[in-house]
C-alpha atoms as a PDB file:
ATOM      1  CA  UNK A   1     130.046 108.874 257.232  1.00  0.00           C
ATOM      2  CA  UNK A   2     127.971 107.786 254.564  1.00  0.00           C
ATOM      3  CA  UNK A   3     128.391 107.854 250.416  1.00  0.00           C
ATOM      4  CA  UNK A   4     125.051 106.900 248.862  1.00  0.00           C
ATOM      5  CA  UNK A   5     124.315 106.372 244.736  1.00  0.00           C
ATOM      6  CA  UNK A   6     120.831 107.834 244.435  1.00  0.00           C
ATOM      7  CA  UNK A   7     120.155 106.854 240.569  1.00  0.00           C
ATOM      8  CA  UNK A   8     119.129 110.338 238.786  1.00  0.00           C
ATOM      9  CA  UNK A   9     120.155 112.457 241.723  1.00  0.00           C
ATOM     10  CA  UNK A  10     124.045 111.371 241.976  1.00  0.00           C
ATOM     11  CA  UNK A  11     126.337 110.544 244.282  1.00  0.00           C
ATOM     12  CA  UNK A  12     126.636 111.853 247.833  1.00  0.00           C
ATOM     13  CA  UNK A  13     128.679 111.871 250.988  1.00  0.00           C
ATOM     14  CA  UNK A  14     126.992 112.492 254.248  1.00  0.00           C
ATOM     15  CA  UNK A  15     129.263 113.418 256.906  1.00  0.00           C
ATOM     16  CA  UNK A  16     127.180 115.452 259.533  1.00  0.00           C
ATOM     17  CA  UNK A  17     123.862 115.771 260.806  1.00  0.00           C
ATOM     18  CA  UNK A  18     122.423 119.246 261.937  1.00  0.00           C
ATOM     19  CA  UNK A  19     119.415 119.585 263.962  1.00  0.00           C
ATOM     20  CA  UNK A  20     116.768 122.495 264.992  1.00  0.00           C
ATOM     21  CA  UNK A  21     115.805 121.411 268.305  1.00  0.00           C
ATOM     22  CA  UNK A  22     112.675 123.266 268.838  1.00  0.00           C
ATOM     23  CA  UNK A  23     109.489 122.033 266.622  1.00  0.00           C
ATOM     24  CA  UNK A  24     111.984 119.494 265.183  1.00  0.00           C
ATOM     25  CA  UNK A  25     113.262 117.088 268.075  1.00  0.00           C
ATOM     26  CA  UNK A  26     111.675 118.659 270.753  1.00  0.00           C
ATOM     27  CA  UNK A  27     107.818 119.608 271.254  1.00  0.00           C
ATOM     28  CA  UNK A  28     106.707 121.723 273.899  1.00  0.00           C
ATOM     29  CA  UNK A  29     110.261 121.565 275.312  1.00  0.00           C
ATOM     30  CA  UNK A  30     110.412 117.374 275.673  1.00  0.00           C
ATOM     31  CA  UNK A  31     112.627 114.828 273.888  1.00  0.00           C
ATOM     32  CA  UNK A  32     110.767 111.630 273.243  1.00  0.00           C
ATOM     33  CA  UNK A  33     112.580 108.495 274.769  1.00  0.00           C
ATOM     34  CA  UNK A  34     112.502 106.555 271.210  1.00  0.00           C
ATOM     35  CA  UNK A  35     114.531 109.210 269.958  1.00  0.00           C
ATOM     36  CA  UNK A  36     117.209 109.171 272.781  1.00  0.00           C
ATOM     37  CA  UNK A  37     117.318 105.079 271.698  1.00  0.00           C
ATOM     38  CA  UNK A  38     117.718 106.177 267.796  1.00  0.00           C
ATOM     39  CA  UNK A  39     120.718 108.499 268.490  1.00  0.00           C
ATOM     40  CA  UNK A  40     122.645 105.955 269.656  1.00  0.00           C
ATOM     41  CA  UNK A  41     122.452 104.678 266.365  1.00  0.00           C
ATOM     42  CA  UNK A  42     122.597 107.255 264.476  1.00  0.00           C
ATOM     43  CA  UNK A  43     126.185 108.641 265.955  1.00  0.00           C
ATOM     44  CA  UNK A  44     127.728 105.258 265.142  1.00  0.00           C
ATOM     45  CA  UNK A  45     127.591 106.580 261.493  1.00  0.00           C
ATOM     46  CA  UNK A  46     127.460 110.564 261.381  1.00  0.00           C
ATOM     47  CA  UNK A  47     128.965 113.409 263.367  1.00  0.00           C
ATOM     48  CA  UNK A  48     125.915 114.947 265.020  1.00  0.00           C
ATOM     49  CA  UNK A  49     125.077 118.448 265.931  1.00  0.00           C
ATOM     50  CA  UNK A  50     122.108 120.905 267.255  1.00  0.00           C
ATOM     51  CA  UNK A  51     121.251 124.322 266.492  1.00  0.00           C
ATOM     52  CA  UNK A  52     119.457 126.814 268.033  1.00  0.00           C
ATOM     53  CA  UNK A  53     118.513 129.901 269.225  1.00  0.00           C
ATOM     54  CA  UNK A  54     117.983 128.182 272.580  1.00  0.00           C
ATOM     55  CA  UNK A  55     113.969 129.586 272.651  1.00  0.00           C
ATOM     56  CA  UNK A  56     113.356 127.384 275.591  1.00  0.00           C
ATOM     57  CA  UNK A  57     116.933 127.424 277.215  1.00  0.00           C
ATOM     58  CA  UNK A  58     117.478 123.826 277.606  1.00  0.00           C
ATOM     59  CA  UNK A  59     119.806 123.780 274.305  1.00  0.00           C
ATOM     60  CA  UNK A  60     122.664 122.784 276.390  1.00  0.00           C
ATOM     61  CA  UNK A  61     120.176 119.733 278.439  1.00  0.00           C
ATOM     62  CA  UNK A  62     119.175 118.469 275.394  1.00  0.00           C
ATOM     63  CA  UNK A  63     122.922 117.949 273.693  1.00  0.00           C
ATOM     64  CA  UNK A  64     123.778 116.284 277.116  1.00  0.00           C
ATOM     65  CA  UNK A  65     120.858 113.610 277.191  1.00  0.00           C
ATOM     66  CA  UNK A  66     121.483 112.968 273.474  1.00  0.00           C
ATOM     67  CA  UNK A  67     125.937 112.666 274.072  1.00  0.00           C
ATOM     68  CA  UNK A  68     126.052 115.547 271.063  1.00  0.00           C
ATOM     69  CA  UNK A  69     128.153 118.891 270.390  1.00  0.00           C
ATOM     70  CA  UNK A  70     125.668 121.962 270.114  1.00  0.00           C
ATOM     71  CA  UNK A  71     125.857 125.304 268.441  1.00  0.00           C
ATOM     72  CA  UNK A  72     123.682 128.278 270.253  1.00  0.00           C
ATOM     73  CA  UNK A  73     123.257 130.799 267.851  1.00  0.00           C
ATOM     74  CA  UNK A  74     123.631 134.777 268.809  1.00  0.00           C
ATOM     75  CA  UNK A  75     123.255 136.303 265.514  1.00  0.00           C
ATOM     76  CA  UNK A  76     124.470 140.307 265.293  1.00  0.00           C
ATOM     77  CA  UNK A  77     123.449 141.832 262.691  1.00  0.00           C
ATOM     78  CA  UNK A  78     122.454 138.968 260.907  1.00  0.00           C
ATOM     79  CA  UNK A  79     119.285 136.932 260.520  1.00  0.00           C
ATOM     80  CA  UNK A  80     119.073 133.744 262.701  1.00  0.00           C
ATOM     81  CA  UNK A  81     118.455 131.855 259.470  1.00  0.00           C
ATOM     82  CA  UNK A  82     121.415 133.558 258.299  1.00  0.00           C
ATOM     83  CA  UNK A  83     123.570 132.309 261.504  1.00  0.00           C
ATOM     84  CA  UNK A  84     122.339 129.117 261.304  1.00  0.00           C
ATOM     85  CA  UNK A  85     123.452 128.975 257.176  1.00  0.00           C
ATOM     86  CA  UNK A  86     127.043 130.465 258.438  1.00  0.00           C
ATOM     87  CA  UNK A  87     127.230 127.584 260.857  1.00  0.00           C
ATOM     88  CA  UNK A  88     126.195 124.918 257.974  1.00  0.00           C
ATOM     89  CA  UNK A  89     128.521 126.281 255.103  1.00  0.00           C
ATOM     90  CA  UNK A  90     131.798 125.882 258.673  1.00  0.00           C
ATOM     91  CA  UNK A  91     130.451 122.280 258.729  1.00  0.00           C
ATOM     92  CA  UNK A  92     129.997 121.719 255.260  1.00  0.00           C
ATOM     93  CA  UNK A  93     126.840 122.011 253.350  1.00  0.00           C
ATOM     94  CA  UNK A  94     128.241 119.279 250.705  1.00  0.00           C
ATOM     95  CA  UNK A  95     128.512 116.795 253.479  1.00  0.00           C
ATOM     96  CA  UNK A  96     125.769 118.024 255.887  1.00  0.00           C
ATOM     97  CA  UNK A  97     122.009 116.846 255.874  1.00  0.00           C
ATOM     98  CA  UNK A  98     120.021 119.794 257.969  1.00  0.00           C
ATOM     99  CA  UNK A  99     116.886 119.033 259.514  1.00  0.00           C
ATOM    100  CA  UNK A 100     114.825 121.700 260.853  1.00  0.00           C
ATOM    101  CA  UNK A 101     110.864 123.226 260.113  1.00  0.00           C
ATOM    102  CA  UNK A 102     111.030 126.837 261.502  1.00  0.00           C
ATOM    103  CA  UNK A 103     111.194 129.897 259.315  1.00  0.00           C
ATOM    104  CA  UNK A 104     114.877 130.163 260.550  1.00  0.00           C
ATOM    105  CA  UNK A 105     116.090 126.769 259.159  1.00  0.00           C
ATOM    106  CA  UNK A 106     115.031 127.697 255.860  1.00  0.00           C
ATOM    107  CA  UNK A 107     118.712 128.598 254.053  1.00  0.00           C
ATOM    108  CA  UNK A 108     120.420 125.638 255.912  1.00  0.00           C
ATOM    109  CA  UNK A 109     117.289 123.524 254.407  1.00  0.00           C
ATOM    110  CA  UNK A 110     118.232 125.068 250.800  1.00  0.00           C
ATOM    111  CA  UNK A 111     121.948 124.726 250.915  1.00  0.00           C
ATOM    112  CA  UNK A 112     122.395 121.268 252.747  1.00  0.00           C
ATOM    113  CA  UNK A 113     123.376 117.952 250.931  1.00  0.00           C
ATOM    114  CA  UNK A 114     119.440 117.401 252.275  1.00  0.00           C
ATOM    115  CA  UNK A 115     117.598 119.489 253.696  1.00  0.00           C
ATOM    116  CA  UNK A 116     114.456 117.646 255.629  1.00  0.00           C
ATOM    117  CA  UNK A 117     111.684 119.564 256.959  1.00  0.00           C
ATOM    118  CA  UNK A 118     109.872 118.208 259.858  1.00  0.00           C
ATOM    119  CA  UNK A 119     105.945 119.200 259.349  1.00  0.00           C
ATOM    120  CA  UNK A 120     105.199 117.777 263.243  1.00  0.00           C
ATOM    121  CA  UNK A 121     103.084 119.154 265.747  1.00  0.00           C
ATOM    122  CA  UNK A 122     104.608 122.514 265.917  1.00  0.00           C
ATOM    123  CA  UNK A 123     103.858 122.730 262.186  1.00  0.00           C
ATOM    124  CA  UNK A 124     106.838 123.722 259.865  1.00  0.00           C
ATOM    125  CA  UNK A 125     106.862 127.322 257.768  1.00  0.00           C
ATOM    126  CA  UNK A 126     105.974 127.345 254.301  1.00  0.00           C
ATOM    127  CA  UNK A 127     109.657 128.688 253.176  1.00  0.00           C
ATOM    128  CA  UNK A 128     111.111 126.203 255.150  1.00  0.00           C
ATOM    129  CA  UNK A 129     108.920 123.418 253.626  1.00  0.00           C
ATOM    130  CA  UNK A 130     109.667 125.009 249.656  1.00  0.00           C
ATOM    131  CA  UNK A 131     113.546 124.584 250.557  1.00  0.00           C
ATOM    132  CA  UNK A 132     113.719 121.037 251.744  1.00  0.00           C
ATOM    133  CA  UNK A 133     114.338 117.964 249.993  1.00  0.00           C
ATOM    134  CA  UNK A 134     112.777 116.148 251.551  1.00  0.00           C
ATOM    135  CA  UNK A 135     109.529 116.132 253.847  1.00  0.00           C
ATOM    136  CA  UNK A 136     108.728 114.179 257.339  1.00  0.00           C
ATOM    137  CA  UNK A 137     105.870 113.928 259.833  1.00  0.00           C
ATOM    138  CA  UNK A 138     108.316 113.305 262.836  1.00  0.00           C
ATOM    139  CA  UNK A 139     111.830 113.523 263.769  1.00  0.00           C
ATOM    140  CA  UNK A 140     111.395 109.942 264.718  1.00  0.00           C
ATOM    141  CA  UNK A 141     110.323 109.321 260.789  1.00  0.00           C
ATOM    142  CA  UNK A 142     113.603 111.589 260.369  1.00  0.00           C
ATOM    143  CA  UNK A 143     115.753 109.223 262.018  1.00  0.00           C
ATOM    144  CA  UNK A 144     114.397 106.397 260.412  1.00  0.00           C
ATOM    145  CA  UNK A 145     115.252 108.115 257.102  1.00  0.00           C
ATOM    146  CA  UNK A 146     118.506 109.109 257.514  1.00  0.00           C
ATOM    147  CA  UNK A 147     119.506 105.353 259.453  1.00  0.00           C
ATOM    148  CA  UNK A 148     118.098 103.183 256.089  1.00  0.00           C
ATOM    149  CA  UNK A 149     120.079 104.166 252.859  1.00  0.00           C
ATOM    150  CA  UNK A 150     117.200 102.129 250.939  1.00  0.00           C
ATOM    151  CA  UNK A 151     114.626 105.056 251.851  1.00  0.00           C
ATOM    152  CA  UNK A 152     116.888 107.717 251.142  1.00  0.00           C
ATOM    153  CA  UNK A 153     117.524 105.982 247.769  1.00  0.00           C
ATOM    154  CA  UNK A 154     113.783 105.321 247.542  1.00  0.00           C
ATOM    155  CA  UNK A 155     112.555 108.899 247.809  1.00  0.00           C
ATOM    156  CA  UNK A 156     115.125 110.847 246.442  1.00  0.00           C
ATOM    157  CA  UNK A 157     115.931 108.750 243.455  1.00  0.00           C
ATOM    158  CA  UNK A 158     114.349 110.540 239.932  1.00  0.00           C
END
């Protein structure tokens, strides 16, 4: 867990991470190796989870490599963007950063503590990109981010 001061945007706790896997940590169904390494650090701090649809099956693969929990999303009835927003709101969304950059990750953009779109080279949708906090070319960049408190300061601060 992590309480940051951002001056002119306030105070905030950040107690989980939730990830999109595909487009956001994964491209064309791989996990780069550098982001294995930066996990490791990352889960010494926050509570870490994916989310998906599981579009390329390997939902449950990826959570192994990576030591995380995982949430596969079967929306009835509902929107997957809508399942994935019921999923952030059980978590959270005061203490939750979501990270995502398809069309479906666009309410648990909005509603997160932080929302951070991921415009990599899957591209990220436009209503995804108008709901995020904060933009990113990589997940690695992402990682980065959300591991140094003086960039999160830096470009969230007002």
């Amino acid at each position: 867990m992590r309480k940051i001061n951002i001056p002119n945007y306030g105070i905030i706790t950040i107690k989980n991470l939730l990830f999109d896997i595909n487009g956001t940590l994964q491209f064309q169904g791989k996990i780069s190796p550098d982001l294995i390494i930066k996990f490791e650090d990352l889960k010494k701090i926050y509570k870490i989870y994916l989310i998906s649809a599981d579009t390329r099956g390997n939902l449950n693969e990826i959570a192994e490599t990576l030591d995380v929990d995982y949430i596969k999303i079967k929306p009835q009835g509902i929107t997957e963007a809508e399942a994935k927003n019921n999923e952030l709101i059980r978590l959270g969304k005061n203490v939750t950063v979501a990270v995502g950059n398809g069309n479906n990750d666009a309410l648990m953009l909005k509603n997160s503590v932080i929302g951070i779109i991921i415009i990599g080279n899957e591209g990220a949708s436009i209503k995804s990109i108008m709901n995020s906090d904060v933009a990113l070319p990589s997940p690695l960049s992402a990682l980065n981010f959300l591991l140094d408190e003086k960039i999160m300061i830096a470009t969230l601060r007002s």
